[in-house]
C-alpha atoms as a PDB file:
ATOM      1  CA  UNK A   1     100.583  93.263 124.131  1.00  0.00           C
ATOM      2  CA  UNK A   2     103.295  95.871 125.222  1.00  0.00           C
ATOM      3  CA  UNK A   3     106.721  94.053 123.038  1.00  0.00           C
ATOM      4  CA  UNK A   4     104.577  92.468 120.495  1.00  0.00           C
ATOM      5  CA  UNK A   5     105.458  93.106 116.693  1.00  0.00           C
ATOM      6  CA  UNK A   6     102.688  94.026 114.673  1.00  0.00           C
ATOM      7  CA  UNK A   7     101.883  94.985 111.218  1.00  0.00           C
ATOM      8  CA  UNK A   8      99.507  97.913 111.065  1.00  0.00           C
ATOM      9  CA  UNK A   9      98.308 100.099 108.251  1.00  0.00           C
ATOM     10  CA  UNK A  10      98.575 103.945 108.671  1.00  0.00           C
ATOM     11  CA  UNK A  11      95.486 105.605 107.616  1.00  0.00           C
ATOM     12  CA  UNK A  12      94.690 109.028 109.439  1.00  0.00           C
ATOM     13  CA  UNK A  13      95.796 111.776 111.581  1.00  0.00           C
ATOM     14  CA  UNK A  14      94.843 111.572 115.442  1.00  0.00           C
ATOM     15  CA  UNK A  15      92.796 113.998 116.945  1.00  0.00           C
ATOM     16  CA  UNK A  16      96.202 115.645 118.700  1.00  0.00           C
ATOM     17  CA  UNK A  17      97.779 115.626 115.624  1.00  0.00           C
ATOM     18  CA  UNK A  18     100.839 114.066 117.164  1.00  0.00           C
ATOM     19  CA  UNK A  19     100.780 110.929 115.821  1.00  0.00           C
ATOM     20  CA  UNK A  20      99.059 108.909 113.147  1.00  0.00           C
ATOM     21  CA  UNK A  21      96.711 106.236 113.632  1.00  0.00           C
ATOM     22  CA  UNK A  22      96.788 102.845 112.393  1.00  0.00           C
ATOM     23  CA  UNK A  23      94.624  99.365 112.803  1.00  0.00           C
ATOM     24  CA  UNK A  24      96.658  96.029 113.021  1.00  0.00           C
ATOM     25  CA  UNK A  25      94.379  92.877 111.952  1.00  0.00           C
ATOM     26  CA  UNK A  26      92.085  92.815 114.599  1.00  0.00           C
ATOM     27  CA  UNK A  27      91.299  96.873 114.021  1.00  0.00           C
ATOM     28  CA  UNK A  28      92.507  97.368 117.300  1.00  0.00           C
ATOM     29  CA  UNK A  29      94.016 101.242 117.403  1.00  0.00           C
ATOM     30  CA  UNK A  30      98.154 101.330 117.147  1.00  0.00           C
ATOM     31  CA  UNK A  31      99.568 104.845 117.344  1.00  0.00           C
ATOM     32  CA  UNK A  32     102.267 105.175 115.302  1.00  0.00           C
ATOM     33  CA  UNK A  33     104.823 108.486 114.562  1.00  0.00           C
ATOM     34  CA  UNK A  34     103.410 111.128 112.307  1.00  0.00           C
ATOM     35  CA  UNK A  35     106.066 110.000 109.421  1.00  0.00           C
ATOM     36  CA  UNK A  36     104.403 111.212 105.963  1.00  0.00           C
ATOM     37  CA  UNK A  37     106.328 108.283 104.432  1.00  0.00           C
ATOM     38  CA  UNK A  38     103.612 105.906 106.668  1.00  0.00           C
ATOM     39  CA  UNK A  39     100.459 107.422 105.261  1.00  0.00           C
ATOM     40  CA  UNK A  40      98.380 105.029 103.501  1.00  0.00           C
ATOM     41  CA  UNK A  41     101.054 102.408 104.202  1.00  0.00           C
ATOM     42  CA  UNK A  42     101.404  98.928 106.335  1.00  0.00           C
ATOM     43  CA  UNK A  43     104.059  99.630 108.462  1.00  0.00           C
ATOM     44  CA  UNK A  44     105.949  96.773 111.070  1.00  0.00           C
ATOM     45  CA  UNK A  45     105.746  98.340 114.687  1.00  0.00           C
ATOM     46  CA  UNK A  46     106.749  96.897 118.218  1.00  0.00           C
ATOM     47  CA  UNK A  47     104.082  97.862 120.768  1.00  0.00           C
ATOM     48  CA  UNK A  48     105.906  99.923 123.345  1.00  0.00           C
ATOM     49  CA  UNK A  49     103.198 101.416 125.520  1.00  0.00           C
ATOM     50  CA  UNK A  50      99.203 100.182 125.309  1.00  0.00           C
ATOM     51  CA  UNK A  51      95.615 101.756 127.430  1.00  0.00           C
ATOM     52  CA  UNK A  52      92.566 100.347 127.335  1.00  0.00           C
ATOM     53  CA  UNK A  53      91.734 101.989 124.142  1.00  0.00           C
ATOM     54  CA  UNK A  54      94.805 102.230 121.919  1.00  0.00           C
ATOM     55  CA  UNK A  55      98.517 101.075 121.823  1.00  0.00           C
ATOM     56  CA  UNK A  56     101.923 103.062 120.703  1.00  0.00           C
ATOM     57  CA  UNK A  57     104.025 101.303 117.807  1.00  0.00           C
ATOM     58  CA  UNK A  58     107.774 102.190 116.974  1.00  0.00           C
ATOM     59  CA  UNK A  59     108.509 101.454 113.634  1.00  0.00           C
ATOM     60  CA  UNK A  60     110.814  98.373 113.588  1.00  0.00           C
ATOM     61  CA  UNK A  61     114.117  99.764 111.903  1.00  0.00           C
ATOM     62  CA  UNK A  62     114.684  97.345 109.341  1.00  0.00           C
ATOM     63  CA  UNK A  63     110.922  97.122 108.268  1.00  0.00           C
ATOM     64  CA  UNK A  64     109.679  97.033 105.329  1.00  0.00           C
ATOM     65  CA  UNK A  65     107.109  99.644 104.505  1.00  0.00           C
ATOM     66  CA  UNK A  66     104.576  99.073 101.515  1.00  0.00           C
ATOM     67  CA  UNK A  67     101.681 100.026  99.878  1.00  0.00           C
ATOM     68  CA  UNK A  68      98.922  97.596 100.004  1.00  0.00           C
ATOM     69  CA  UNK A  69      96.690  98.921  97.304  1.00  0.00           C
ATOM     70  CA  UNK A  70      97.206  99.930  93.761  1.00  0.00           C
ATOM     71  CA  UNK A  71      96.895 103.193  93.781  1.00  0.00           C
ATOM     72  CA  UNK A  72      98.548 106.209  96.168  1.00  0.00           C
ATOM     73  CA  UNK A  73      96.727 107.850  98.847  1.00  0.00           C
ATOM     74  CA  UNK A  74      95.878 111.058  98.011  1.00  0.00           C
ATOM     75  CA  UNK A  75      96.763 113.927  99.826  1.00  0.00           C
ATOM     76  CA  UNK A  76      94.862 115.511 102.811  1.00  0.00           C
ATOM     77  CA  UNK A  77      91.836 117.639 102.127  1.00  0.00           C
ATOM     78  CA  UNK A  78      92.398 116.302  98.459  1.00  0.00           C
ATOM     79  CA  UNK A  79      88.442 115.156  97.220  1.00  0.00           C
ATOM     80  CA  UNK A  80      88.474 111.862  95.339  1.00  0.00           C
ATOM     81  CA  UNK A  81      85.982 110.494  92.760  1.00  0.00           C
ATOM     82  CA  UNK A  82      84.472 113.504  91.117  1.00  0.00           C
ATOM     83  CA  UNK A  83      85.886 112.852  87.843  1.00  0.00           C
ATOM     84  CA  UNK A  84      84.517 109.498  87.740  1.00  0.00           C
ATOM     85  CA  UNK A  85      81.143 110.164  89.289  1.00  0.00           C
ATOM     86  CA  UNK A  86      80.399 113.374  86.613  1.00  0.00           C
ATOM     87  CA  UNK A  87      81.813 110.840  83.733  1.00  0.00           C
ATOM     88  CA  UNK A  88      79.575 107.962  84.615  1.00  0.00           C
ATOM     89  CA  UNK A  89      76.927 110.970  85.383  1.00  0.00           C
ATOM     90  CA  UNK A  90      77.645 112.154  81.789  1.00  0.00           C
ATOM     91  CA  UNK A  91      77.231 108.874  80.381  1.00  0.00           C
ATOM     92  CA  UNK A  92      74.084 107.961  82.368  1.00  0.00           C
ATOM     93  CA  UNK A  93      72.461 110.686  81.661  1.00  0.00           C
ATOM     94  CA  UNK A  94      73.363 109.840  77.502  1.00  0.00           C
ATOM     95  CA  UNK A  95      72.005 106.140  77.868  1.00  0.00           C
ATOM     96  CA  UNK A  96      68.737 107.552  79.591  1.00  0.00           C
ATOM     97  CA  UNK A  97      68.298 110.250  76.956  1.00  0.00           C
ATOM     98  CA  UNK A  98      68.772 107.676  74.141  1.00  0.00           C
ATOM     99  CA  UNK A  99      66.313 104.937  75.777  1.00  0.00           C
ATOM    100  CA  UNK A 100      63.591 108.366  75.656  1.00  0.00           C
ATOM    101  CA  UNK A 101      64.339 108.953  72.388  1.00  0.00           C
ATOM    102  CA  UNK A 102      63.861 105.086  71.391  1.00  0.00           C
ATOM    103  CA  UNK A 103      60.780 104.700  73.409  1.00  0.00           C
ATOM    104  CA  UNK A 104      59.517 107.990  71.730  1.00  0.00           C
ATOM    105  CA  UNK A 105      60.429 106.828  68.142  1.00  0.00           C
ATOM    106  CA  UNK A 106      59.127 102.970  68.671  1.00  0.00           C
ATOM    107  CA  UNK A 107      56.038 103.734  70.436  1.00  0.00           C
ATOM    108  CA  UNK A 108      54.577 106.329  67.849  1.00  0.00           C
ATOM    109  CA  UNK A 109      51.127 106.186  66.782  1.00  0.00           C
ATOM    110  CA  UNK A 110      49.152 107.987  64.035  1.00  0.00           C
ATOM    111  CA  UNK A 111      45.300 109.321  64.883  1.00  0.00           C
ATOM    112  CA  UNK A 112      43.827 106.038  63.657  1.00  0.00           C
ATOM    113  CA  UNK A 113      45.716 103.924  66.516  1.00  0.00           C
ATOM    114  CA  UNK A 114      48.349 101.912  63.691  1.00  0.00           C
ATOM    115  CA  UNK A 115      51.722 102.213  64.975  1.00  0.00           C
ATOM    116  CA  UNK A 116      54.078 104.376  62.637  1.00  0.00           C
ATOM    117  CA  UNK A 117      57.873 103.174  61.780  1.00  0.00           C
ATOM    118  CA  UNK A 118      60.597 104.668  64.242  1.00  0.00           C
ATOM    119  CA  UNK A 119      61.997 108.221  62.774  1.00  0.00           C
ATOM    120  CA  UNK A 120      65.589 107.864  61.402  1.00  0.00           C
ATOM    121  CA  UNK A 121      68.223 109.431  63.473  1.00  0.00           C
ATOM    122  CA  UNK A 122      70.945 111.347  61.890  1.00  0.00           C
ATOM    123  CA  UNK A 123      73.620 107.968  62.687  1.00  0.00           C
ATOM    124  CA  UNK A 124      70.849 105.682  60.783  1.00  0.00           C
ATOM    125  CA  UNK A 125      71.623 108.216  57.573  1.00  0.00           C
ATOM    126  CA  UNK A 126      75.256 108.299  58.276  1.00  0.00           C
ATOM    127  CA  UNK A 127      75.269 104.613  58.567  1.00  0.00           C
ATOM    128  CA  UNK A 128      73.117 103.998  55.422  1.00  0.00           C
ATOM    129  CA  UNK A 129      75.569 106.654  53.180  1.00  0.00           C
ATOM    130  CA  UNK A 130      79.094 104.387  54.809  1.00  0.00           C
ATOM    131  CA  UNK A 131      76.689 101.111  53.243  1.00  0.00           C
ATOM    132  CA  UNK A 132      76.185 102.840  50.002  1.00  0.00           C
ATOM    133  CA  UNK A 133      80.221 103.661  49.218  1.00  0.00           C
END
C-alpha cells in the first residue's frame, strides 16, 4: 500500500494529537497532517509509511480538497442538534397536548351515559367571527 494514492476523509483528532485521522473507502485508518483546512474534508493523500493497523498520507500538492456534505463541520467541543431536538420537543409536546385535549372534548359524557358535543376552543370562536365578516 506504501505509494498508493488515496482519497480519505478527515474526521478526528488522534489520540497523540499529532495528526488527524482519516478512513479511505475501505475504512481502513490513513493518518494524515493535523491541517485545520482537512477537518471534515476528503483529502487526496499518497501513502508514505503503513503498520498493521494504520497508514501515513501526505497530502498530494495539487489536490483538490472538498467538502462532501452540505453543511460545515462544526468546531471541536461544539454540541450539535439541541436546537432541533428542543424544537421538535416543543412541537411534540404541542401535538400530544392537543390530541388530550381532543380526546377529552370528544369523549365527554353526561351522568346519564349520552355523549355531549366537543367544547369549543377559543380558535373554533375565532374561526366562526373571520366566517361571520
Amino acid at each position: 500500500q506504501v505509494g498508493e494514492r488515496q482519497r480519505v476523509l478527515v474526521t478526528e483528532e488522534s489520540f497523540d494529537s499529532q495528526f488527524y485521522v482519516a478512513h479511505n473507502q475501505f475504512y481502513e485508518q490513513v493518518l494524515v497532517p493535523k491541517n485545520p483546512e482537512f477537518m471534515g474534508k476528503m483529502v487526496e493523500v499518497d501513502i508514505y509509511e503503513a503498520g498493521k493497523h494504520f497508514m501515513k498520507g501526505r497530502p498530494v500538492s495539487d489536490a483538490n480538497v472538498f467538502t462532501p456534505s452540505i453543511t460545515r463541520p462544526l468546531a471541536k467541543g461544539q454540541v450539535s442538534g439541541i436546537t432541533e431536538a428542543r424544537e421538535s420537543f416543543e412541537e411534540q409536546k404541542a401535538r400530544e397536548d392537543k390530541e388530550a385535549t381532543l380526546e377529552t372534548n370528544t369523549s365527554s359524557s353526561s351522568p346519564d351515559g349520552s355523549v355531549m358535543p366537543p367544547t369549543p376552543t377559543m380558535a373554533d370562536d375565532l374561526s366562526y367571527f373571520q366566517e361571520a365578516h
